[in-house]
N, C-alpha and C. Protein backbone atom coordinates (compact mmCIF):
# COMPACT_ATOMS: atom_id res chain seq x y z
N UNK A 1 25.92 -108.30 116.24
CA UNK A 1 26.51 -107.03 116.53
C UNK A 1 25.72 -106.37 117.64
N UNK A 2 26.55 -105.35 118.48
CA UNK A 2 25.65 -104.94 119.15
C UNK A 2 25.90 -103.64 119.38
N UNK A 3 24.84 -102.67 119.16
CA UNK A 3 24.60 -101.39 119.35
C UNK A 3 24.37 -100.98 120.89
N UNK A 4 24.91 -100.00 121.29
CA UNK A 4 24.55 -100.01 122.54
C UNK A 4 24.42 -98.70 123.24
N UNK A 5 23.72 -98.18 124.18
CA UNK A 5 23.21 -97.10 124.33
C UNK A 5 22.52 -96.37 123.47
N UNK A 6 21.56 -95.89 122.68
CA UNK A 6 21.03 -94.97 121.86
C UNK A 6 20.25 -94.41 122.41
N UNK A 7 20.73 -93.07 121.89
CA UNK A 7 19.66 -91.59 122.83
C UNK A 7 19.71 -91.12 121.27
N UNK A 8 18.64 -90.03 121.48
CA UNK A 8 18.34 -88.95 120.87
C UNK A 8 19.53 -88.10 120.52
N UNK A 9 20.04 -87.81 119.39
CA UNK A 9 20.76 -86.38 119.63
C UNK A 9 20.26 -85.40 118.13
N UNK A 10 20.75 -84.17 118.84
CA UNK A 10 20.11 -83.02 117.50
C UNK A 10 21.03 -82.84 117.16
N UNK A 11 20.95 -81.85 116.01
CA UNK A 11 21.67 -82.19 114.43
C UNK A 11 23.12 -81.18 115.42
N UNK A 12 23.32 -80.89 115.97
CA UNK A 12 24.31 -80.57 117.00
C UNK A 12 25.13 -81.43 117.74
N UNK A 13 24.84 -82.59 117.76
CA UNK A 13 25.21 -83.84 118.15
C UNK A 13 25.11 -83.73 120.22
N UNK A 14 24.42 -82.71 120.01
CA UNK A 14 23.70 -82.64 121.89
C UNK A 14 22.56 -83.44 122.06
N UNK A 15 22.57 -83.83 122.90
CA UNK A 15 20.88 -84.99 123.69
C UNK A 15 19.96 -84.14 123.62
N UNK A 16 18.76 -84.60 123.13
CA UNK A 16 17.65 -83.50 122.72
C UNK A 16 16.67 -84.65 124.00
N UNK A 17 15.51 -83.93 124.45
CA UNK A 17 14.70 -84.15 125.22
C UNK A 17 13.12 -83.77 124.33
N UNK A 18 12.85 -84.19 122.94
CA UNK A 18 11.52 -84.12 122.85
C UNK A 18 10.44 -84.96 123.88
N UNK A 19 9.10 -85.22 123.12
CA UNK A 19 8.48 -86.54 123.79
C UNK A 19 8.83 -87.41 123.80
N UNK A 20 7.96 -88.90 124.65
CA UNK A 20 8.27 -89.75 123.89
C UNK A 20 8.68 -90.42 122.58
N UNK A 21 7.44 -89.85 121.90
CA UNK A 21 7.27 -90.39 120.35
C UNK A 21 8.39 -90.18 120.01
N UNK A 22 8.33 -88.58 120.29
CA UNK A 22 9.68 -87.96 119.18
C UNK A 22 11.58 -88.60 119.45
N UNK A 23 11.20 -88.70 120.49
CA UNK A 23 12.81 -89.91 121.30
C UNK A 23 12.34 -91.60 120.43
N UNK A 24 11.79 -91.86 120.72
CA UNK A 24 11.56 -93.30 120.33
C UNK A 24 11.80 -93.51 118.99
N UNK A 25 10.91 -92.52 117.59
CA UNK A 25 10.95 -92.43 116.29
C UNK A 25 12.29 -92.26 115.84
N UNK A 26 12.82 -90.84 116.64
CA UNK A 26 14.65 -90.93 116.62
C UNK A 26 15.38 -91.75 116.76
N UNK A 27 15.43 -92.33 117.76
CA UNK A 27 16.12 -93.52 118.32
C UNK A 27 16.18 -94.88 117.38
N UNK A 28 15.03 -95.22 116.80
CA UNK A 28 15.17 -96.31 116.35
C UNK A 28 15.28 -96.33 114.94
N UNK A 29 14.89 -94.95 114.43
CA UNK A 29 15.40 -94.48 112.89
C UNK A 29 16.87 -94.27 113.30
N UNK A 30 17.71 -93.98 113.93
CA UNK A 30 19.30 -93.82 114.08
C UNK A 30 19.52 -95.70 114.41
N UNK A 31 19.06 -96.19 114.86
CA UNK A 31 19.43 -97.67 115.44
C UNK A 31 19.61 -98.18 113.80
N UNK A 32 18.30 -98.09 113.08
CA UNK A 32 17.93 -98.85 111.67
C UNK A 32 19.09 -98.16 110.99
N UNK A 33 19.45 -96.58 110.33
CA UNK A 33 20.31 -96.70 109.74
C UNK A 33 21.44 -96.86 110.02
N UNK A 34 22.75 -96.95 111.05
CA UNK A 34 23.30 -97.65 112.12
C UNK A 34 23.73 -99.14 111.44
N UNK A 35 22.30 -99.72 111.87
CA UNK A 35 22.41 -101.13 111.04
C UNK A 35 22.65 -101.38 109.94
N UNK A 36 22.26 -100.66 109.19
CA UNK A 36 22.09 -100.80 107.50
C UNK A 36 23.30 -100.54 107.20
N UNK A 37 23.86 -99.61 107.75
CA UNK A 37 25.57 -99.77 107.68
C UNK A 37 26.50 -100.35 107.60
N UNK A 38 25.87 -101.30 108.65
CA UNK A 38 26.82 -102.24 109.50
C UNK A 38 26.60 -103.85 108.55
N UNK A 39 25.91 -103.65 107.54
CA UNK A 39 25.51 -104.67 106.58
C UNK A 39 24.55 -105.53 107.54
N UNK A 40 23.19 -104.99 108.52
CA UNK A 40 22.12 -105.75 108.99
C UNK A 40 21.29 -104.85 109.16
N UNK A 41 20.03 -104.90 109.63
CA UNK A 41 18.75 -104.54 109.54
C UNK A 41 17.81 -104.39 111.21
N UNK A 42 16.88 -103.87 110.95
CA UNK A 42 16.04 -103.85 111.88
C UNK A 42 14.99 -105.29 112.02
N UNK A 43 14.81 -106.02 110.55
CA UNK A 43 14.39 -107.18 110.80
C UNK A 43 15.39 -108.40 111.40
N UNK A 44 16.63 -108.17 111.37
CA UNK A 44 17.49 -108.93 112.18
C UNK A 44 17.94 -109.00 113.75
N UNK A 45 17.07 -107.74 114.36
CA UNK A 45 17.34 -107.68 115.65
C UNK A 45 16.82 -108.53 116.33
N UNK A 46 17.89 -109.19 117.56
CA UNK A 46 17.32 -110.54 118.02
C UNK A 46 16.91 -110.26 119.70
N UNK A 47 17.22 -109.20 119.86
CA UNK A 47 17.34 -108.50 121.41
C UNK A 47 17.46 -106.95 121.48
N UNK A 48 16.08 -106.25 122.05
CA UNK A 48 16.31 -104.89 122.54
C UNK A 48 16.75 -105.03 124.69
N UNK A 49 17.25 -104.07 124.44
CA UNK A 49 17.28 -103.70 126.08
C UNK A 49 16.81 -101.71 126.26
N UNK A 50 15.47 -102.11 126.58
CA UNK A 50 14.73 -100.32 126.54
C UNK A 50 14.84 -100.09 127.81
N UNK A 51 15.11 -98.74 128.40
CA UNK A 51 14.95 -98.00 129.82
C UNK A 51 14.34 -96.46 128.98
N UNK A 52 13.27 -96.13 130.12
CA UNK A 52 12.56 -95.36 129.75
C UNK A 52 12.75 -94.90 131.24
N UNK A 53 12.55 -93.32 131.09
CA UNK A 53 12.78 -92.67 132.52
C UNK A 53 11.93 -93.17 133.56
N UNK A 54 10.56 -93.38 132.53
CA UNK A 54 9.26 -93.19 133.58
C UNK A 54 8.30 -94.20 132.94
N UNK A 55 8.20 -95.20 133.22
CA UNK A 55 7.23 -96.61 132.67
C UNK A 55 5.72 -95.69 132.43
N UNK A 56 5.78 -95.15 132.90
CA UNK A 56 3.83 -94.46 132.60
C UNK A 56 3.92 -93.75 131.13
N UNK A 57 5.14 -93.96 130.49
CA UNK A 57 4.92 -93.71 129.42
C UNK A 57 5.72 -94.52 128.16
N UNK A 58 5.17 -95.98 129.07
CA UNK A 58 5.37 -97.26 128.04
C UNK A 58 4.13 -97.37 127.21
N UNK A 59 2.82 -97.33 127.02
CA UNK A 59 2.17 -97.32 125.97
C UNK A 59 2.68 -96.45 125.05
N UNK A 60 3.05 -95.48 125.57
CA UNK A 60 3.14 -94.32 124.12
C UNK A 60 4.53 -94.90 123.54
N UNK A 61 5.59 -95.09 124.02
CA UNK A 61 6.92 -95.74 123.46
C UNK A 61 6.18 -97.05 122.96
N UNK A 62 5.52 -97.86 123.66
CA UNK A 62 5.10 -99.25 122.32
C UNK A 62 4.44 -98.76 121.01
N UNK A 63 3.57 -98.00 121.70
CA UNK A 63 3.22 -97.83 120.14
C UNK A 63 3.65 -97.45 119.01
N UNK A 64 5.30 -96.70 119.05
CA UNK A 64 6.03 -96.50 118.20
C UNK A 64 6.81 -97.36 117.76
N UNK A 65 7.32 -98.16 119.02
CA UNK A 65 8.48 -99.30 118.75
C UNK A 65 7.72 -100.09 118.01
N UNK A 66 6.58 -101.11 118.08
CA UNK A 66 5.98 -101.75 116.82
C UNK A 66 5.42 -101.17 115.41
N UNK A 67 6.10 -100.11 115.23
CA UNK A 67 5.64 -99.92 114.13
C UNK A 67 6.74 -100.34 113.26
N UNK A 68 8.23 -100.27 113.94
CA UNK A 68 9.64 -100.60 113.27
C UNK A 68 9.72 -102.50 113.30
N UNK A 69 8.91 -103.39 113.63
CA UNK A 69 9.48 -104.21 113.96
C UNK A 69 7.91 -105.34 113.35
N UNK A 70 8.50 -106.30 112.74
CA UNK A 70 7.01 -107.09 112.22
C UNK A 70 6.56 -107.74 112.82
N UNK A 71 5.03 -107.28 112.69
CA UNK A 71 4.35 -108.13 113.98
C UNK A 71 4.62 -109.65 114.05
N UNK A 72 4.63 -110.24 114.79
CA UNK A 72 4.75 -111.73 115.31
C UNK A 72 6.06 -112.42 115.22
N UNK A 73 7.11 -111.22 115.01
CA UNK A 73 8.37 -111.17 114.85
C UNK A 73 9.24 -110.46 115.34
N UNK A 74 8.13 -109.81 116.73
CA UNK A 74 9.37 -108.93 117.88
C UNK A 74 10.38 -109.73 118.22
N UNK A 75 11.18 -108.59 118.28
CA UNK A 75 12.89 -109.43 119.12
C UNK A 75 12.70 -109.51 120.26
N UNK A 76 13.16 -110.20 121.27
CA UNK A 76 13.14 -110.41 122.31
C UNK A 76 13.44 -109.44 123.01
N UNK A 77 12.98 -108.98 124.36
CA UNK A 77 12.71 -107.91 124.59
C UNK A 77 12.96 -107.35 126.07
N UNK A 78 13.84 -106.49 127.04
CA UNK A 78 13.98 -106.09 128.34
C UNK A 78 13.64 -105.16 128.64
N UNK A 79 12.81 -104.52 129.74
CA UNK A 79 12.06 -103.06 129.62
C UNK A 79 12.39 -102.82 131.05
N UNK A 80 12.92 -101.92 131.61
CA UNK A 80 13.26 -100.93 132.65
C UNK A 80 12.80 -99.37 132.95
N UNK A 81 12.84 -98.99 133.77
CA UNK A 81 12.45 -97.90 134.14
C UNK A 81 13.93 -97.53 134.98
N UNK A 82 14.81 -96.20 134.62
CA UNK A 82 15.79 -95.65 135.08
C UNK A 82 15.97 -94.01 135.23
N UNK A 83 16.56 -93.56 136.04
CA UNK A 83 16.99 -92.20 135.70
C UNK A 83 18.16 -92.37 134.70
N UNK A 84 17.62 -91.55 133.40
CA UNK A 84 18.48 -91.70 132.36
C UNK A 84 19.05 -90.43 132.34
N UNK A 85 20.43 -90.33 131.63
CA UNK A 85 21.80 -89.09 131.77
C UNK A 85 21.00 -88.12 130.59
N UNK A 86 21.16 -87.24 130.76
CA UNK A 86 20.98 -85.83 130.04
C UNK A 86 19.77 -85.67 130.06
N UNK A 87 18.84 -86.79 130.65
CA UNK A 87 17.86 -86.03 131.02
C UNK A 87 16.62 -86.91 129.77
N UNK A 88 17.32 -87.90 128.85
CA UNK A 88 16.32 -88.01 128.15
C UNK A 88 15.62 -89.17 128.40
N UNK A 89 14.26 -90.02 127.79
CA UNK A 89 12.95 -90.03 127.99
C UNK A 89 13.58 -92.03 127.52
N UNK A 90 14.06 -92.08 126.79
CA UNK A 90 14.54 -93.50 126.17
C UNK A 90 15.91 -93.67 125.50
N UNK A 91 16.17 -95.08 125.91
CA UNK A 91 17.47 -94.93 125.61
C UNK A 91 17.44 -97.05 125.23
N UNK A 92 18.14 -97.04 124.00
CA UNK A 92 18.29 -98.89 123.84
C UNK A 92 19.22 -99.31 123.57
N UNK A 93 19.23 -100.46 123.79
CA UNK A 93 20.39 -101.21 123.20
C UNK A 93 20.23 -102.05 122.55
N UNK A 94 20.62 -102.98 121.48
CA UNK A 94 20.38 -103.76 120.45
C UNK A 94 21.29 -104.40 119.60
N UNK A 95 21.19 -105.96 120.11
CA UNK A 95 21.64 -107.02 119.58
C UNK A 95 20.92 -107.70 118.40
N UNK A 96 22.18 -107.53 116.84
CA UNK A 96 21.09 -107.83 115.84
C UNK A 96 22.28 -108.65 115.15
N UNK A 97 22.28 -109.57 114.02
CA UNK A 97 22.77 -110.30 113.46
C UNK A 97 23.10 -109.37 111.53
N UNK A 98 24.59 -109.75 111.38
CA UNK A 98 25.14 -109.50 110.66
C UNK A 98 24.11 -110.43 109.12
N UNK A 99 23.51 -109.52 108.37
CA UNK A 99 22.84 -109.98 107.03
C UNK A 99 23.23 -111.33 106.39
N UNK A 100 25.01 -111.41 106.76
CA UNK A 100 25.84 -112.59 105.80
C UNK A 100 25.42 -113.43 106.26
N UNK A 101 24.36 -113.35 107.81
CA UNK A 101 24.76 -114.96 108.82
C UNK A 101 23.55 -115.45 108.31
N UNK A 102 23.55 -116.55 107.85
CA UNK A 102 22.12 -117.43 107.26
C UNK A 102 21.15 -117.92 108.71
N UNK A 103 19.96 -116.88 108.68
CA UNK A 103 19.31 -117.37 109.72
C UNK A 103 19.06 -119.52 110.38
């Protein structure tokens, strides 16, 4: 399945512009439950595609993104630097496999 575009939005359903952290933690807590929905998981993701406005603040986005994802078991992975729409900080996309499919 694939999820695609994820931004930030506040409980208004408008694009919020916190920090990093706070975009990244959002983002991939909305990606995970999203999935869980969709009957798959965050351990099933087999491919992110990340754009971050401004790469000088790729340490601080890694260090959040591995906290969702088990070590020695990242998904494969595309990292860009873009002017992103509304202005916010990260934005992904994510190709993950349906729970039923027997790895």
């Amino acid at each position: 399945m694939l999820l695609s575009g994820q931004i930030l939005f506040d409980a208004d359903n408008k694009p919020h512009c916190g920090t990093i952290e706070e975009q990244t933690h959002a983002v991939l807590q909305r990606i995970s439950t999203t999935l869980e929905g969709l009957g798959s998981s965050l351990r099933r993701v087999v491919k992110t595609t990340v754009w971050l406005s401004d790469l000088a603040n790729f340490a601080a986005f890694n260090q959040i993104y591995t906290l969702y994802f088990q070590e020695g078991a990242y998904p494969a992975r595309s990292q860009v630097e873009a002017k992103l729409v509304f202005g916010v900080a990260v934005e992904i996309v994510v190709l993950a496999i349906d729970d039923s499919v027997s790895p």
